[in-house]
N, C-alpha and C. Protein backbone atom coordinates (compact mmCIF):
# COMPACT_ATOMS: atom_id res chain seq x y z
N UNK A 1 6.16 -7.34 6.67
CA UNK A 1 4.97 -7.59 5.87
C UNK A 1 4.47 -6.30 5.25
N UNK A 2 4.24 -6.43 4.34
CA UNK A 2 3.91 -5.22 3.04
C UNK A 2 1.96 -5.29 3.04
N UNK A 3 1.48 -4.07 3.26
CA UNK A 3 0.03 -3.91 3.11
C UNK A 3 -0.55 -2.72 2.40
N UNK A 4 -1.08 -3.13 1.39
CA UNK A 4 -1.83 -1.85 0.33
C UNK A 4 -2.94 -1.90 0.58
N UNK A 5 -3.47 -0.28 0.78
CA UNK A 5 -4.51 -0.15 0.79
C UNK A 5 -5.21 0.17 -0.44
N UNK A 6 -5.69 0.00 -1.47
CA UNK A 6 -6.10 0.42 -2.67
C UNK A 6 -7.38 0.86 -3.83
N UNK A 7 -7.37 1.13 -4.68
CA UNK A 7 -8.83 0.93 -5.45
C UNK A 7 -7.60 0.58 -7.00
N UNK A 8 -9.04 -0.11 -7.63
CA UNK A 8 -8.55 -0.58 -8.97
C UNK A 8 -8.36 0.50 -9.63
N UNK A 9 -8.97 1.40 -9.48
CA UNK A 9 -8.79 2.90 -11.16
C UNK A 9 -7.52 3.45 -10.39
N UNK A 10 -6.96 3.43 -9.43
CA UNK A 10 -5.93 4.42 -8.91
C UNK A 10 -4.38 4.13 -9.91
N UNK A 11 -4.10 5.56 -10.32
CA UNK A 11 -2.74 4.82 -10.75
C UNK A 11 -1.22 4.59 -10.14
N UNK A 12 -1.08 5.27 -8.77
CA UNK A 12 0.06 5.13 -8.13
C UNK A 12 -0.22 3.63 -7.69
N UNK A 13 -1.74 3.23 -7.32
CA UNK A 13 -1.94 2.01 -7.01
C UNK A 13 -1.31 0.65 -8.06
N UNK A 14 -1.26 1.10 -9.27
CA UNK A 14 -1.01 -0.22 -10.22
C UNK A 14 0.22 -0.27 -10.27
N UNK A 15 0.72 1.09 -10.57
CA UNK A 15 2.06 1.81 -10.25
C UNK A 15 2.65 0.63 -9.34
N UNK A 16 2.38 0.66 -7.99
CA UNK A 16 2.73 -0.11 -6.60
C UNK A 16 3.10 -1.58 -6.90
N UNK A 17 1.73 -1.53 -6.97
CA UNK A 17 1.70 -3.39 -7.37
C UNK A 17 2.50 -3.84 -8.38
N UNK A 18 2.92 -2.95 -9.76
CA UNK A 18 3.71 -3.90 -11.04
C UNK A 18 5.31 -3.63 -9.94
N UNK A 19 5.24 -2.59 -9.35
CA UNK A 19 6.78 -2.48 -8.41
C UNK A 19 6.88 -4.30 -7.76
N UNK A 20 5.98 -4.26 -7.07
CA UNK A 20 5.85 -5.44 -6.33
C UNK A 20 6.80 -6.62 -6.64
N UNK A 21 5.74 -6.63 -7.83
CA UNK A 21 5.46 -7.88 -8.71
C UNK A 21 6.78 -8.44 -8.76
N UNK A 22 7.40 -6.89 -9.70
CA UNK A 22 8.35 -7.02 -10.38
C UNK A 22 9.62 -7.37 -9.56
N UNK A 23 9.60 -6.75 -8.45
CA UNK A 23 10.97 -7.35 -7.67
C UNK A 23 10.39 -7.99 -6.24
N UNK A 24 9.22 -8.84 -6.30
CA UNK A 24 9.23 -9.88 -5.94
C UNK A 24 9.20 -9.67 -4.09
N UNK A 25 8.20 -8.54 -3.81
CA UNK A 25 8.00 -8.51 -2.53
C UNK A 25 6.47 -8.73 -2.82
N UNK A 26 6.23 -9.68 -1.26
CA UNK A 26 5.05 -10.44 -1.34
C UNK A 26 4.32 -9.47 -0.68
N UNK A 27 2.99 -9.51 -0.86
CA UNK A 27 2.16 -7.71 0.01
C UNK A 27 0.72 -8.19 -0.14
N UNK A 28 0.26 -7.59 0.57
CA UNK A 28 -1.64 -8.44 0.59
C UNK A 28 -2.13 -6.69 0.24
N UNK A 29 -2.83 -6.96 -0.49
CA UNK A 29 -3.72 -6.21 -0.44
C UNK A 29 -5.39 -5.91 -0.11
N UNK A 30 -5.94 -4.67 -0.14
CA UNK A 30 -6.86 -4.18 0.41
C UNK A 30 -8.09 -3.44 -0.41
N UNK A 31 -8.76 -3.90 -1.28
CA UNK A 31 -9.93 -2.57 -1.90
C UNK A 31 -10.33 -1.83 -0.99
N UNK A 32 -10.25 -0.43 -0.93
CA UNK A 32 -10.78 0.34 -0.19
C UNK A 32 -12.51 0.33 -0.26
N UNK A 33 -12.81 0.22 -1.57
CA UNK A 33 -14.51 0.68 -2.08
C UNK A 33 -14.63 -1.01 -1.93
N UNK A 34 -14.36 -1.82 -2.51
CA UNK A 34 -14.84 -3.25 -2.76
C UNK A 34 -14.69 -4.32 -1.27
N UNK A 35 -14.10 -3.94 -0.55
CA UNK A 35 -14.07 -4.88 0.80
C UNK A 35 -14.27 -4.29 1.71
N UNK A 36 -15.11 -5.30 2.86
CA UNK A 36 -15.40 -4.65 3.76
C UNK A 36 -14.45 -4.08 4.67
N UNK A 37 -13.03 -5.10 5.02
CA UNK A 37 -11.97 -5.04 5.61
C UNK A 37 -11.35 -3.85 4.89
N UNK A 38 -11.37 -3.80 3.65
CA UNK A 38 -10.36 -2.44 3.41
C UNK A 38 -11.13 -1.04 3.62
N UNK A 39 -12.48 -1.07 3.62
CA UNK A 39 -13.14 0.20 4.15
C UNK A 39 -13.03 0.58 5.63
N UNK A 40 -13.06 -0.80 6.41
CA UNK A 40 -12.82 -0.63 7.77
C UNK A 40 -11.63 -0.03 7.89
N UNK A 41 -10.47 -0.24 7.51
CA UNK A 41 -9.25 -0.28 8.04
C UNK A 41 -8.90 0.67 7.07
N UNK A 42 -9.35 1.43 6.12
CA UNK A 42 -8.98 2.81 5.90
C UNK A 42 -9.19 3.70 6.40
N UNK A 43 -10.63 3.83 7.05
CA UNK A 43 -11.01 4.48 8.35
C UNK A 43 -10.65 4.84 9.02
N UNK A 44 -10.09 3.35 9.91
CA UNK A 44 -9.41 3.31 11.20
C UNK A 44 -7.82 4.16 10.86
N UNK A 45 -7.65 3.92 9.95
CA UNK A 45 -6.04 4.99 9.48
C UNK A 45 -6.48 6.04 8.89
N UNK A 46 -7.69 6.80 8.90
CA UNK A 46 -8.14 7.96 8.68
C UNK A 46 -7.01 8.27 7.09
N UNK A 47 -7.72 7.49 6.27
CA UNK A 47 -7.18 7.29 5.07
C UNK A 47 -8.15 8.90 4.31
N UNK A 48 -7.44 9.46 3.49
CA UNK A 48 -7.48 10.64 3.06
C UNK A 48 -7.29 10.13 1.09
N UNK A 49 -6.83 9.37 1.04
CA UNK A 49 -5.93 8.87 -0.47
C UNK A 49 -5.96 7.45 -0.28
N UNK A 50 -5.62 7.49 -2.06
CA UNK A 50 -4.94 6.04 -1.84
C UNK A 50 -3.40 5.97 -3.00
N UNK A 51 -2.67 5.34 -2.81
CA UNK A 51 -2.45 4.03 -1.73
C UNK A 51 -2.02 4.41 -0.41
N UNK A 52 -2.42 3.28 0.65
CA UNK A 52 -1.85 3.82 1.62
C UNK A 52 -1.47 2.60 1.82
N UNK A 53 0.48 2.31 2.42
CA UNK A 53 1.28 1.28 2.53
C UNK A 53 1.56 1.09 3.34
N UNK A 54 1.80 0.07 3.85
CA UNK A 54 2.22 0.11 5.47
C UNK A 54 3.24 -1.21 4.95
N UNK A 55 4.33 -0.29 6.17
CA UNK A 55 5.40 -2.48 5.70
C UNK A 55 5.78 -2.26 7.59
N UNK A 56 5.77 -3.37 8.08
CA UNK A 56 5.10 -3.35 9.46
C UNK A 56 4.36 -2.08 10.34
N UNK A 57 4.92 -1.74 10.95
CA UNK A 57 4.88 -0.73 11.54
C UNK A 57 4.59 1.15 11.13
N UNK A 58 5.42 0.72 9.97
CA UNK A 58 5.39 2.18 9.34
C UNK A 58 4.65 2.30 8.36
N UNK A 59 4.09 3.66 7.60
CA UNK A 59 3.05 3.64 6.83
C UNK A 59 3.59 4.89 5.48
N UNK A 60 2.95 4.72 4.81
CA UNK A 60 3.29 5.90 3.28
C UNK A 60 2.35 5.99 2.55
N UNK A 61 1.58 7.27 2.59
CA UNK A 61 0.53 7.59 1.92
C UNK A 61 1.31 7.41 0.72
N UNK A 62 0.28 7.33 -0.34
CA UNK A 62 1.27 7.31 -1.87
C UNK A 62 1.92 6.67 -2.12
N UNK A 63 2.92 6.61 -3.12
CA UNK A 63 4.12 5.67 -3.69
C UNK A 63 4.88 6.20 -4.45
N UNK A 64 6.08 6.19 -3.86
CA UNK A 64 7.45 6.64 -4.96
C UNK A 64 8.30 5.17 -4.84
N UNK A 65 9.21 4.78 -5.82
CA UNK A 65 9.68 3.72 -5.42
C UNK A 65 11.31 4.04 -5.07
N UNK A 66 11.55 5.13 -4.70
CA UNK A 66 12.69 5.61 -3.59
C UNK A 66 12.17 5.87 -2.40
N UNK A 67 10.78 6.20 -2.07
CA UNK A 67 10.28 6.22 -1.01
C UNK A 67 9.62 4.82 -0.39
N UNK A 68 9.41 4.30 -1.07
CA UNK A 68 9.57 2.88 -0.61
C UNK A 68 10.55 2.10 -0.49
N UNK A 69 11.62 2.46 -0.82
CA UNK A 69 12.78 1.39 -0.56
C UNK A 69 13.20 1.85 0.24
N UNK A 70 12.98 2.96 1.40
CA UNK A 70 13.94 3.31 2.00
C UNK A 70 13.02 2.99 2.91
N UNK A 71 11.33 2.69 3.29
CA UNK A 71 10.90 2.22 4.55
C UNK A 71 11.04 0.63 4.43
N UNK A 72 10.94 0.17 3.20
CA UNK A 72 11.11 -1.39 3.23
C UNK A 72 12.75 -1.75 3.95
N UNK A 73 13.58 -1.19 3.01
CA UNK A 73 15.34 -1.51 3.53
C UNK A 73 15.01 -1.60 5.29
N UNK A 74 14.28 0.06 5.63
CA UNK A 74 14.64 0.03 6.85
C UNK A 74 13.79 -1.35 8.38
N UNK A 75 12.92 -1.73 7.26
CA UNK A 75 12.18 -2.39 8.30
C UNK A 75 13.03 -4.18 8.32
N UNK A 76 14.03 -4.53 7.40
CA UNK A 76 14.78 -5.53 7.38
C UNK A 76 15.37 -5.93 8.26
């Protein structure tokens, strides 16, 4: 399971999401400023930035989309 932590003006954030979209991995996301749950739980991951990704277990400040395919592949 794929989880973004995000804000709307960010651009690695939109960056992320058209990745998503585009090849069709399903991912929930999080407003950091606009929800309560995503303020909580940026916190609690002593969030510094955004995006911050998590695909189960593992997490990636930021977004490259070689750096994401290589924690997504690995969590398969």
């Amino acid at each position: 399971e794929v989880v973004m932590y995000s804000t709307t003006r960010c651009g690695y954030c939109k960056k992320a999401r058209r990745y998503f979209k585009q090849n069709k991995i399903a991912f929930e996301e999080y407003d950091v400023e606009k929800t309560a749950k995503g303020r909580r739980d940026y916190q609690s991951l002593n969030g510094r930035g955004v995006p911050i990704i998590l695909v189960g277990s593992r997490r990636m400040d930021g977004f490259s989309e070689a750096g994401f395919n290589q924690l997504y592949v690995s969590q398969r």
